[in-house]
Protein backbone atom coordinates (compact mmCIF):
# COMPACT_ATOMS: atom_id res chain seq x y z
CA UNK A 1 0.00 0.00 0.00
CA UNK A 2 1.58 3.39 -0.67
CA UNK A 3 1.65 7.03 1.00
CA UNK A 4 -1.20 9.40 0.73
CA UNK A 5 -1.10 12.64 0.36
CA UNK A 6 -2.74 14.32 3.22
CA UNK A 7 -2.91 17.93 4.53
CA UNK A 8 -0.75 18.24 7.70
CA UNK A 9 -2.46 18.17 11.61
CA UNK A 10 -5.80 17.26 10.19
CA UNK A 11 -6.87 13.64 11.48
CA UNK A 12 -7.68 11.37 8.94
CA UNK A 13 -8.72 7.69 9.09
CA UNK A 14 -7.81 4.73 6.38
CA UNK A 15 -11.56 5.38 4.74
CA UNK A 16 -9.52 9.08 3.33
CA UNK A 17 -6.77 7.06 1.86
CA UNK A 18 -8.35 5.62 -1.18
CA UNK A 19 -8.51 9.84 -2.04
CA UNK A 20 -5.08 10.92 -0.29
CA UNK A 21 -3.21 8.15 -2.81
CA UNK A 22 -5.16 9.91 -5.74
CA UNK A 23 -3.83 12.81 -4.47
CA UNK A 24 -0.61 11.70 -4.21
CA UNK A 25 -0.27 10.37 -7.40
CA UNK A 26 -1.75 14.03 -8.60
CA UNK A 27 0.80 15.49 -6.74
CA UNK A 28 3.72 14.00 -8.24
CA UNK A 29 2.66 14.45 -11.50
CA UNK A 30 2.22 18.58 -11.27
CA UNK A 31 5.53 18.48 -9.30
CA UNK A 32 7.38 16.83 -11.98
CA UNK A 33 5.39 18.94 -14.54
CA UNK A 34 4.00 16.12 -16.63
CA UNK A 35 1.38 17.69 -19.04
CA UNK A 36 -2.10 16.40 -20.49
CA UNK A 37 -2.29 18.00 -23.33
CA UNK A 38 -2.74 15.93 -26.41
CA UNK A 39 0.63 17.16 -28.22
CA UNK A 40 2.65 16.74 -25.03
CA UNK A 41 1.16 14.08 -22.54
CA UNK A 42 3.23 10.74 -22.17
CA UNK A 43 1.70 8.10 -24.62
CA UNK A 44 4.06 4.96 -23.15
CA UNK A 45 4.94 4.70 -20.06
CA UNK A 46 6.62 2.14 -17.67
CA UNK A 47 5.44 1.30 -14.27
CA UNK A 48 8.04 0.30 -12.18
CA UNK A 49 7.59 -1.76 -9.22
CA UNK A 50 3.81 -1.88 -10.50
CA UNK A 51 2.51 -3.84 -7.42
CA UNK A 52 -1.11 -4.33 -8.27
CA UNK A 53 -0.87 -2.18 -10.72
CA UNK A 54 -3.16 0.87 -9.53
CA UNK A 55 -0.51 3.42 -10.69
CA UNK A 56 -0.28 1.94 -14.17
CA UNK A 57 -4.40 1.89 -14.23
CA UNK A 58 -4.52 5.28 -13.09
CA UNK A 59 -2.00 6.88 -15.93
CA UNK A 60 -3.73 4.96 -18.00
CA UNK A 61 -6.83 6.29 -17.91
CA UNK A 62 -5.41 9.94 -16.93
CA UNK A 63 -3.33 10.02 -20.50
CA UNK A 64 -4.85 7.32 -22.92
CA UNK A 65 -1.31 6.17 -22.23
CA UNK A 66 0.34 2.45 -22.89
CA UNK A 67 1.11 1.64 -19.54
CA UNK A 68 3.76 -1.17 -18.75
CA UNK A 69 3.86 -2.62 -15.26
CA UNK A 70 6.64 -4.83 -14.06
CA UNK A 71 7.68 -6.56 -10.59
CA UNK A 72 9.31 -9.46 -9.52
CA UNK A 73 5.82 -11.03 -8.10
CA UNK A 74 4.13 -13.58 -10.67
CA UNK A 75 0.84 -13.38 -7.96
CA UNK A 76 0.85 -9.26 -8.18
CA UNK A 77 0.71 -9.80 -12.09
CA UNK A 78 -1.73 -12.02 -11.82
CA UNK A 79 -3.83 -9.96 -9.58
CA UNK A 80 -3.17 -6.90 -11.49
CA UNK A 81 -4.23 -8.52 -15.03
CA UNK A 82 -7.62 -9.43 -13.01
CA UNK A 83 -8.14 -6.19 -11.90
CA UNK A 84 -7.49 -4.38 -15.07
CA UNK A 85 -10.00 -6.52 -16.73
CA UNK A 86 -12.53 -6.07 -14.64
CA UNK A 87 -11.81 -1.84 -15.30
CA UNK A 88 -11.78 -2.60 -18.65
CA UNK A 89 -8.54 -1.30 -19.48
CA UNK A 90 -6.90 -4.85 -20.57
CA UNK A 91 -5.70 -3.33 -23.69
CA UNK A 92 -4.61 -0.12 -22.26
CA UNK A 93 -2.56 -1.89 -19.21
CA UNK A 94 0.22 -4.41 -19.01
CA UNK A 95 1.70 -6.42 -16.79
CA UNK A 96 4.86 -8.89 -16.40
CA UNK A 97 7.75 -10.41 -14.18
CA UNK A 98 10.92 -8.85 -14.59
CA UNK A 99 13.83 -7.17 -13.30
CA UNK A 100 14.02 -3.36 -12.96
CA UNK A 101 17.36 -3.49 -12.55
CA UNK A 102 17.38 -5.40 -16.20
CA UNK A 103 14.18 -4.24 -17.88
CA UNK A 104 12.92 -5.85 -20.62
CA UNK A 105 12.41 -2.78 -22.88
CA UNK A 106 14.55 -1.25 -25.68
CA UNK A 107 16.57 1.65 -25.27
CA UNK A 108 14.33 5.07 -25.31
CA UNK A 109 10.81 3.67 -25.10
CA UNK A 110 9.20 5.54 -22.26
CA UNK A 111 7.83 9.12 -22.54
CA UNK A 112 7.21 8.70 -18.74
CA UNK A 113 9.10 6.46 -16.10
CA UNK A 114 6.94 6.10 -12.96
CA UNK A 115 8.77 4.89 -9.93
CA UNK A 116 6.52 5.00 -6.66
CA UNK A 117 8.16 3.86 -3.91
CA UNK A 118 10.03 1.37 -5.33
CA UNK A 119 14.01 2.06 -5.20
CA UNK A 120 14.32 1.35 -1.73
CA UNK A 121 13.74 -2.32 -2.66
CA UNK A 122 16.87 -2.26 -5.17
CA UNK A 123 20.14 -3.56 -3.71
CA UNK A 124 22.20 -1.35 -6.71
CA UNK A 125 20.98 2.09 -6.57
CA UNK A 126 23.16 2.92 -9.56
CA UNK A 127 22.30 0.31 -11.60
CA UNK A 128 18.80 0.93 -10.96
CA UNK A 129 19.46 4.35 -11.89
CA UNK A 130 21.09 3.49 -15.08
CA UNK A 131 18.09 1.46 -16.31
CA UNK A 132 15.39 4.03 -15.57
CA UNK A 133 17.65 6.26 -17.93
CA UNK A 134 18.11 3.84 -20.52
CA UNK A 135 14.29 2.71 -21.41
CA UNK A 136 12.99 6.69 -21.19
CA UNK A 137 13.01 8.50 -24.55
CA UNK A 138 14.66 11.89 -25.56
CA UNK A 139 13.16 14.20 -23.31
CA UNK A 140 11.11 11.91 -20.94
CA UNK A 141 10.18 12.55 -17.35
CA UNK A 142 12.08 10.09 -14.44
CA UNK A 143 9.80 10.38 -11.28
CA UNK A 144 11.14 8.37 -8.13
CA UNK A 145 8.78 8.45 -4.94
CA UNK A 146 10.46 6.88 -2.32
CA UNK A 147 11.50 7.52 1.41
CA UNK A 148 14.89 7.54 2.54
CA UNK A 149 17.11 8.97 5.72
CA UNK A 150 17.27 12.20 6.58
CA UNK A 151 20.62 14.22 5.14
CA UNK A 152 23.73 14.16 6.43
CA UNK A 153 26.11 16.97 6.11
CA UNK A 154 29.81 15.83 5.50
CA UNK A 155 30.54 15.39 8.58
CA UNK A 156 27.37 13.49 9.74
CA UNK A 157 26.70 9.91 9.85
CA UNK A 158 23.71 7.94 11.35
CA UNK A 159 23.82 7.22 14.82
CA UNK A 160 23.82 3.11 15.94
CA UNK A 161 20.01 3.62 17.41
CA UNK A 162 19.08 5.32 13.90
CA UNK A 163 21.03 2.53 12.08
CA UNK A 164 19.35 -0.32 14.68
CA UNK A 165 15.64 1.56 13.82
CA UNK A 166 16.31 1.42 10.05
CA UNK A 167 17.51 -2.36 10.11
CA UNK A 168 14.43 -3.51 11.82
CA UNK A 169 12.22 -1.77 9.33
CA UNK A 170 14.21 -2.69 6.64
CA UNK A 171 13.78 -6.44 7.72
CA UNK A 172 10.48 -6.54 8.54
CA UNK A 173 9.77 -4.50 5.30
CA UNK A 174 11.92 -6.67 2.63
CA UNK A 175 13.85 -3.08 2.00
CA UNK A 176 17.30 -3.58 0.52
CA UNK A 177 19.24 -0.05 1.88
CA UNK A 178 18.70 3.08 2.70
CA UNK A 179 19.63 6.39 1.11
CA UNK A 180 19.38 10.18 1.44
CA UNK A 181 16.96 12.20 -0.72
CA UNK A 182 20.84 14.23 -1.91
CA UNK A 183 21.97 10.41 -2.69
CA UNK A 184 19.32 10.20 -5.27
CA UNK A 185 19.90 13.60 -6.67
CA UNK A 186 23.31 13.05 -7.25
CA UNK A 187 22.72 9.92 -8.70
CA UNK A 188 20.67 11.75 -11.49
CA UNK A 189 23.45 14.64 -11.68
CA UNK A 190 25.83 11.46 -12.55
CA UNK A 191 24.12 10.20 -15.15
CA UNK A 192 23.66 14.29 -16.71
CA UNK A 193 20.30 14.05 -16.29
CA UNK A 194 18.49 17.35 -16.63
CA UNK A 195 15.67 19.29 -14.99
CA UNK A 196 16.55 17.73 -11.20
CA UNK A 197 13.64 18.79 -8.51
CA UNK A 198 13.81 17.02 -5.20
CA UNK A 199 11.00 17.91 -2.75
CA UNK A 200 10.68 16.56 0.99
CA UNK A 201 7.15 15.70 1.66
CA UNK A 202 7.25 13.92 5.17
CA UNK A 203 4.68 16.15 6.85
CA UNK A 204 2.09 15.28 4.05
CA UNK A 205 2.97 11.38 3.95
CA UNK A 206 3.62 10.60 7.87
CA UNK A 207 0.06 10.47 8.52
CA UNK A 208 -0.45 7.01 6.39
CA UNK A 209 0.98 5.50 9.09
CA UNK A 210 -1.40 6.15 11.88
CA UNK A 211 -4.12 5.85 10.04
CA UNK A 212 -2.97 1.91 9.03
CA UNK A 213 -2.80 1.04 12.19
CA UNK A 214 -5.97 2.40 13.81
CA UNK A 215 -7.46 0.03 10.82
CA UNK A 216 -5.69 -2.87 12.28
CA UNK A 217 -7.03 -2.35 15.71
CA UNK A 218 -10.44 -2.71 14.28
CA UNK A 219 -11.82 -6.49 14.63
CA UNK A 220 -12.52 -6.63 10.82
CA UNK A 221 -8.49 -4.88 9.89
CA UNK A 222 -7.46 -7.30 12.49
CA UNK A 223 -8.75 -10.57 11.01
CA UNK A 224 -8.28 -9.26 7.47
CA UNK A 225 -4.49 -9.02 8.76
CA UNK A 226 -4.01 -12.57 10.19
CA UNK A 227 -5.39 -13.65 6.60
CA UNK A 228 -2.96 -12.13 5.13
CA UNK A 229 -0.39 -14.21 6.20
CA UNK A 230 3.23 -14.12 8.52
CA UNK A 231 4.79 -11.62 5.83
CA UNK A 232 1.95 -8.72 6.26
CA UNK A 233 2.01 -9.26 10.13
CA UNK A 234 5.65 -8.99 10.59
CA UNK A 235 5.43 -5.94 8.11
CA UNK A 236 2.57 -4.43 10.72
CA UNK A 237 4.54 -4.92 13.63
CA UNK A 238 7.11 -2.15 12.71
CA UNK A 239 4.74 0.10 11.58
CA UNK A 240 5.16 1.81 14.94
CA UNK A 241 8.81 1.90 14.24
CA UNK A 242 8.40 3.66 11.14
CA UNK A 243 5.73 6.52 12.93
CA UNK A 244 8.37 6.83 15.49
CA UNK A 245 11.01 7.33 12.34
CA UNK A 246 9.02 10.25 10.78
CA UNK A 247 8.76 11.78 14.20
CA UNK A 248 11.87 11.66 15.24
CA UNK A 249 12.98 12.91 11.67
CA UNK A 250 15.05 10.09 10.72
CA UNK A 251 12.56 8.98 7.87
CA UNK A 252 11.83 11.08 5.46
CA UNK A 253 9.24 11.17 1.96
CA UNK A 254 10.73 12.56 -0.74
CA UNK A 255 9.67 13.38 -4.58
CA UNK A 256 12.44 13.38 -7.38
CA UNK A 257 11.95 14.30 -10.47
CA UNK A 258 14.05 14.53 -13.37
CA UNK A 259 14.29 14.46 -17.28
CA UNK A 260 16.24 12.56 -20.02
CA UNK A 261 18.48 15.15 -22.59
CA UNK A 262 16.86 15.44 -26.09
């Protein structure tokens, strides 16, 4: 389940977060400047780390796009076919396994490369890098929504607690490293990549996390959670961690955008 976007010190529940990830996804978009008119507006795009695939349905419809959604899950593709079906967007919306650190795509095929909170599960943050740049086109927009550890200045360096804090998460959560919002910006410098914005948006995302768990204390979140199996459980019992995280500072939401040279 991703972020939502939500307005800061107003309570919200889980029934708002259906709209707060539309507004997220909104969000992102106007941030990075993507445009909807019909000369202009992305007409392929790649989804990656699709999940279920309600990113790739969404540009979808939003453009008239080609949307291409990949993970490493044969059950989310499965799930996220279904689902697109039953939308009726089965021709507009495609799914498969494979590697986003070794897409399967040619060189320059993307108008629009859609990354939403995805990178933290890469183990080569270069190499991920790399690919995004390779499969977008002349002139295509690189979005990466992720969170990440607050900056460091030279001299700086996480302290053991923060380091114990982000291990747990990280192994509860299946998250392969963590980086600094100015990691990911550099990255894109590195690779001459034009047009860099990085925004921090912790105050708006933090309250997803709350609102999760209230859900779970419910009798119906509760049982819906020990369905879910040992993987979503041990993924709910940080979840305090990670509000602690964003109050403390240490985690942070960030929005980078970015685009390829023409």
């Amino acid at each position: 389940m991703h972020h939502g976007f939500y307005d800061p010190g107003v309570p919200v529940s889980l029934s708002d977060h259906q709209f707060a990830q539309i507004r997220m996804v909104e969000a992102v978009l106007a941030f990075a400047g993507v445009q909807d008119d019909d000369e202009k507006k992305p007409k392929r795009i790649v989804d990656v780390g699709s999940g279920l695939g309600g990113s790739s349905r969404y540009l979808a419809r939003k453009y008239g796009a080609n949307c291409y959604g990949i993970t490493l899950s044969p059950l989310e593709v499965q799930k996220a076919q279904a689902l697109s079906a039953s939308e009726g967007l089965a021709h507009k919306v495609f799914f498969q396994v494979a590697d986003a650190m070794d897409q399967p795509f040619p060189d320059g095929h993307f108008n629009l490369v859609w990354c939403m909170e995805s990178v933290v599960y890469m183990p080569d943050k270069m190499k991920f890098f790399r690919e995004l740049a390779r499969v977008a086109a002349p002139g295509a927009t690189i979005i990466i929504v992720t969170w990440c550890h607050r900056e460091l200045s030279p001299s700086d360096s996480l302290r053991p607690e923060e380091k114990d804090m982000l291990k747990r998460i990280s192994d509860a959560a299946y998250l392969q490293g963590w980086s600094s919002a100015n990691d990911f910006v550099k990255l894109a410098q590195s690779l001459s990549l034009e047009d860099i914005k990085c925004a921090d948006w912790s105050a708006n995302a933090a309250p997803t996390w709350p609102a999760v768990i209230q859900s779970y204390l419910t009798f119906k979140g509760f049982i819906a959670l020990l369905r879910s199996g040992w993987k979503a459980i041990k993924g709910a019992l940080v979840m305090p961690l990670i509000v602690e995280g964003y109050d403390k500072g240490l985690i942070k939401f960030v929005v980078v955008s970015c685009r390829k040279p023409k």
